[in-house]
N, C-alpha and C. Protein backbone atom coordinates (compact mmCIF):
# COMPACT_ATOMS: atom_id res chain seq x y z
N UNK A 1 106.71 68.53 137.56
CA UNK A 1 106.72 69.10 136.22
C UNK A 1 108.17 69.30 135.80
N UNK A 2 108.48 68.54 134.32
CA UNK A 2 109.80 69.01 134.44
C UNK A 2 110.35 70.37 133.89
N UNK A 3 111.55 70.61 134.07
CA UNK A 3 111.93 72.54 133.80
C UNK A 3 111.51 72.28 132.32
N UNK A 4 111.41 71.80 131.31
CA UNK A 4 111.17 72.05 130.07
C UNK A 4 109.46 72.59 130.05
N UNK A 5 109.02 71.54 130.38
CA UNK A 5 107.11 71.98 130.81
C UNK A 5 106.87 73.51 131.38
N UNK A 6 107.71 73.93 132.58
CA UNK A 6 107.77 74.66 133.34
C UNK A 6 108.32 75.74 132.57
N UNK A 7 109.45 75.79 131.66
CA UNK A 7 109.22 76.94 130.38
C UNK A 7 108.65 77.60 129.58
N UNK A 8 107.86 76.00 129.04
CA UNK A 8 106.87 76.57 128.01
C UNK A 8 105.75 77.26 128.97
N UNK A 9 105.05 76.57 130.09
CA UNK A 9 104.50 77.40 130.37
C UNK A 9 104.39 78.59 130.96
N UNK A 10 105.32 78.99 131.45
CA UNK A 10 106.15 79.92 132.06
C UNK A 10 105.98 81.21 130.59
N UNK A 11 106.63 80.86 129.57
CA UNK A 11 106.63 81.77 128.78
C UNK A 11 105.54 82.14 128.13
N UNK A 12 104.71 80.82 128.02
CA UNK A 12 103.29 81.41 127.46
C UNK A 12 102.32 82.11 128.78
N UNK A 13 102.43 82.28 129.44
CA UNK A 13 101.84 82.85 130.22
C UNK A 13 102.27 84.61 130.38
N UNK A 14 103.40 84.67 130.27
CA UNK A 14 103.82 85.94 130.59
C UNK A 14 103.44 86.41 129.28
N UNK A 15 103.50 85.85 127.96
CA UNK A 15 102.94 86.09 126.72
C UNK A 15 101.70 86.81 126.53
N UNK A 16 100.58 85.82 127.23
CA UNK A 16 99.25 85.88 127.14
C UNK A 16 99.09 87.43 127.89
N UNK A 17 99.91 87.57 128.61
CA UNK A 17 99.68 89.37 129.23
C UNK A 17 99.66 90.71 128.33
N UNK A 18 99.74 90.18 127.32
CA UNK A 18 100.40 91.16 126.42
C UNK A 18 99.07 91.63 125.62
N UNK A 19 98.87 92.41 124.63
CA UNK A 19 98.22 92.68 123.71
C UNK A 19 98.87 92.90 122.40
N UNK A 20 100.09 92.94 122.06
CA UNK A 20 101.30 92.90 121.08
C UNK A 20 101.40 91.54 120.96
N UNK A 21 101.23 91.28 119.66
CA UNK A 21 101.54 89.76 118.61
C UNK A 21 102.95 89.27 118.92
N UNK A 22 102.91 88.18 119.79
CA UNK A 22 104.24 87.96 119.79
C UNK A 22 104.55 86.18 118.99
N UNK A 23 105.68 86.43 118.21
CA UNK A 23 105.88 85.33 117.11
C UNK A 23 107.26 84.22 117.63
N UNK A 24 107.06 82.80 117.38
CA UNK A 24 108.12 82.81 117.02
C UNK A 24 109.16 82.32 115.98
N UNK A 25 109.94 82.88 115.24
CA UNK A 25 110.70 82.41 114.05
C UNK A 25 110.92 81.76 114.45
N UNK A 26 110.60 80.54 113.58
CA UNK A 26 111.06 78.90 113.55
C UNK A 26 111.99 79.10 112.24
N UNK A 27 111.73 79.47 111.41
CA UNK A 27 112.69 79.28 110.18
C UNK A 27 112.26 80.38 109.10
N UNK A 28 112.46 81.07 107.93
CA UNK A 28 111.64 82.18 107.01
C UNK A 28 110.69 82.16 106.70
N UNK A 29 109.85 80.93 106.75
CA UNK A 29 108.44 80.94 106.28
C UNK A 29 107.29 80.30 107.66
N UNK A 30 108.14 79.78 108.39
CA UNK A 30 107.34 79.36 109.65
C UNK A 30 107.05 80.15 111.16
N UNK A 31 106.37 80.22 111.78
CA UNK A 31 105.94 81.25 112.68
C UNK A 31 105.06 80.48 113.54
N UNK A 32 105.56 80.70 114.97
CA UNK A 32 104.67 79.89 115.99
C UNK A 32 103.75 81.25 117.09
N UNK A 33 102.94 81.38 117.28
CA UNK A 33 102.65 82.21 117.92
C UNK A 33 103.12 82.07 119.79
N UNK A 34 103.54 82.48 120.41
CA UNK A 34 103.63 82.15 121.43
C UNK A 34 102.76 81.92 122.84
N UNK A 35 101.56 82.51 122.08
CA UNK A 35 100.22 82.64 123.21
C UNK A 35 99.57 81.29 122.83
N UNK A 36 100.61 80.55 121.70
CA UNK A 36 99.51 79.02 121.50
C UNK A 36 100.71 78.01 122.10
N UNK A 37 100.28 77.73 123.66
CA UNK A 37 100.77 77.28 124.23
C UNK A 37 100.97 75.28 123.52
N UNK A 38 100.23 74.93 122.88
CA UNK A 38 100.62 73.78 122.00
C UNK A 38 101.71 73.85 120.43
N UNK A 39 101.80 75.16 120.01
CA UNK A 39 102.57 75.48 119.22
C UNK A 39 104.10 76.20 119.90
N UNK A 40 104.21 76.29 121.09
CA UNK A 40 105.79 76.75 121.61
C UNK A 40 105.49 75.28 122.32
N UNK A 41 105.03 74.30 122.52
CA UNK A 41 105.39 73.08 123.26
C UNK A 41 106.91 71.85 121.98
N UNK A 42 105.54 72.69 120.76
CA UNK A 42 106.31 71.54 119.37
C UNK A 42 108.09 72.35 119.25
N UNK A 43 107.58 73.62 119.49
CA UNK A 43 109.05 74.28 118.75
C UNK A 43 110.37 74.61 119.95
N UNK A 44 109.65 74.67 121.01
CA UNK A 44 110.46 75.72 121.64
C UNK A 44 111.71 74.95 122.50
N UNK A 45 111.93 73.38 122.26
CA UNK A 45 113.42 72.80 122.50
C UNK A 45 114.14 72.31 120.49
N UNK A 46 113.45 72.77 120.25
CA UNK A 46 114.00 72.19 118.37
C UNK A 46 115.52 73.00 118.05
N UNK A 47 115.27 74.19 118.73
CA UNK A 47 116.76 74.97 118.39
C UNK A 47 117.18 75.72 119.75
N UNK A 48 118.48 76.28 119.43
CA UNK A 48 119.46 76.57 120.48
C UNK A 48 119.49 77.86 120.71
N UNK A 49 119.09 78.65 119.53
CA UNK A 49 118.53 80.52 119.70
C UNK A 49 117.18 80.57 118.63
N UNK A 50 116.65 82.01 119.97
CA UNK A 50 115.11 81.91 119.64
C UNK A 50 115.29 83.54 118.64
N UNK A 51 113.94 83.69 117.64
CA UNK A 51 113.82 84.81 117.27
C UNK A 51 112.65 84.80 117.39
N UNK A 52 112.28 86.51 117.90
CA UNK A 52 110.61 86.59 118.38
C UNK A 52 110.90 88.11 117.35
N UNK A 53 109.05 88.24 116.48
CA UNK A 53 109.09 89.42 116.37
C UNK A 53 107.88 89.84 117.36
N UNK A 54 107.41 90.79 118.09
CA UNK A 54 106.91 91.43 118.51
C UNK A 54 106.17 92.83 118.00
N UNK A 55 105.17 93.50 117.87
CA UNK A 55 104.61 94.29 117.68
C UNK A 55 103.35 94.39 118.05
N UNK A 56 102.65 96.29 118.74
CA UNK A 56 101.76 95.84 119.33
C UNK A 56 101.60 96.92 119.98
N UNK A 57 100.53 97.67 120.70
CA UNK A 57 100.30 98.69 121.44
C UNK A 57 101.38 98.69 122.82
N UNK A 58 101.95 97.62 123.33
CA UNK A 58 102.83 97.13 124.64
C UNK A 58 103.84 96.22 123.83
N UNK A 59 104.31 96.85 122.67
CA UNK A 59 105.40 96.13 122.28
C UNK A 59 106.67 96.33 123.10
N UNK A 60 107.11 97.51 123.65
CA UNK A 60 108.41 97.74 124.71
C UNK A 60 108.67 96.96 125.89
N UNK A 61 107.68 96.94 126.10
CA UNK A 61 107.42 96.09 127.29
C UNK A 61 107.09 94.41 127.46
N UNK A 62 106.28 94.00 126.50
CA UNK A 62 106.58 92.96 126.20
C UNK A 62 108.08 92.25 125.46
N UNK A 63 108.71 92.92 124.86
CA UNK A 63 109.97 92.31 124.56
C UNK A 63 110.80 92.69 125.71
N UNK A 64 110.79 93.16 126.56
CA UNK A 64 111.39 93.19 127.89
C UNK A 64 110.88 92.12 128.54
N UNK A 65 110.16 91.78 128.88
CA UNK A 65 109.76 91.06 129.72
C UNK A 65 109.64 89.50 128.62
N UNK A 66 109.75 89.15 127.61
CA UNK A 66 110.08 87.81 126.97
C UNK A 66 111.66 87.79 127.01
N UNK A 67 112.32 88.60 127.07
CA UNK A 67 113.02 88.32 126.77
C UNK A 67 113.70 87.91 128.31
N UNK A 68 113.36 88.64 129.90
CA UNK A 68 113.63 88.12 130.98
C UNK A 68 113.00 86.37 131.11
N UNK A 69 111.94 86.21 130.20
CA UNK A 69 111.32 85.27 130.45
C UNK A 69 112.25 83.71 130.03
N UNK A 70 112.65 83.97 128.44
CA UNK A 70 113.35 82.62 127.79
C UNK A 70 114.91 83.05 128.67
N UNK A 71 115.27 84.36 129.15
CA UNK A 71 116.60 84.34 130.23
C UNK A 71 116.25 83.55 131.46
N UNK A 72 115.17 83.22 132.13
CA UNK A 72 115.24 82.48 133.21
C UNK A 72 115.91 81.27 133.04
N UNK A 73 114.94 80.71 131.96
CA UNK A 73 115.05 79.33 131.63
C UNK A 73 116.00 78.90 130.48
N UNK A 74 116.87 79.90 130.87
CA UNK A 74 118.57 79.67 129.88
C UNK A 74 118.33 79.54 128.61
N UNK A 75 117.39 80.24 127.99
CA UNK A 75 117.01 80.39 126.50
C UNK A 75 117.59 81.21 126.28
N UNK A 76 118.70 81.53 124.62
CA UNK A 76 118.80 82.00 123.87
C UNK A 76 117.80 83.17 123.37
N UNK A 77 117.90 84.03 123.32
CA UNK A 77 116.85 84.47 122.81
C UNK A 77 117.24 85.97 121.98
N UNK A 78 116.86 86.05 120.62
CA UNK A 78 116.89 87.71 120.13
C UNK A 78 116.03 88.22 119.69
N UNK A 79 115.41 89.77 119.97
CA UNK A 79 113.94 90.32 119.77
C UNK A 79 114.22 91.16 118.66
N UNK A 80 113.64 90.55 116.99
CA UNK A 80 113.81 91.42 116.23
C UNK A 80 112.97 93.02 116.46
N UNK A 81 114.25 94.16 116.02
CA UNK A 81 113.58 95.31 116.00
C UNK A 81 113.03 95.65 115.17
């Protein structure tokens, strides 16, 4: 599997743990969800920094832990507050 495969799924998985909506800004009007592991496959090498919004009963914790997640795999990443 190569490390790109091994990201996406990597991140959608730690995603899917969550119960907090986690997004990701593709651009001002576009939004990928990250628990749709075919929608972070299309987006998630297109750019060089990520923006996630998060919100959610385990929102603290889930943006902790996405954000260790796209850090493994040398992603960019910023969690709007």
């Amino acid at each position: 599997m190569s490390s790109g495969i091994r990201a996406i799924v990597y991140i959608n998985q730690i995603a899917a743990g969550y119960k907090s909506s986690i997004v990701l800004c593709v651009s001002e009007k576009k939004f990928i969800d990250v628990k749709s592991i075919l929608g972070l496959s299309f987006t998630l090498y297109l750019n060089q920094k990520y923006k996630l919004e998060i919100h959610g009963p385990d929102e603290e914790e889930a943006k902790l832990a996405m954000v260790e997640a796209f850090k493994k795999h040398h992603l960019d990443v910023e969690v709007n507050e």
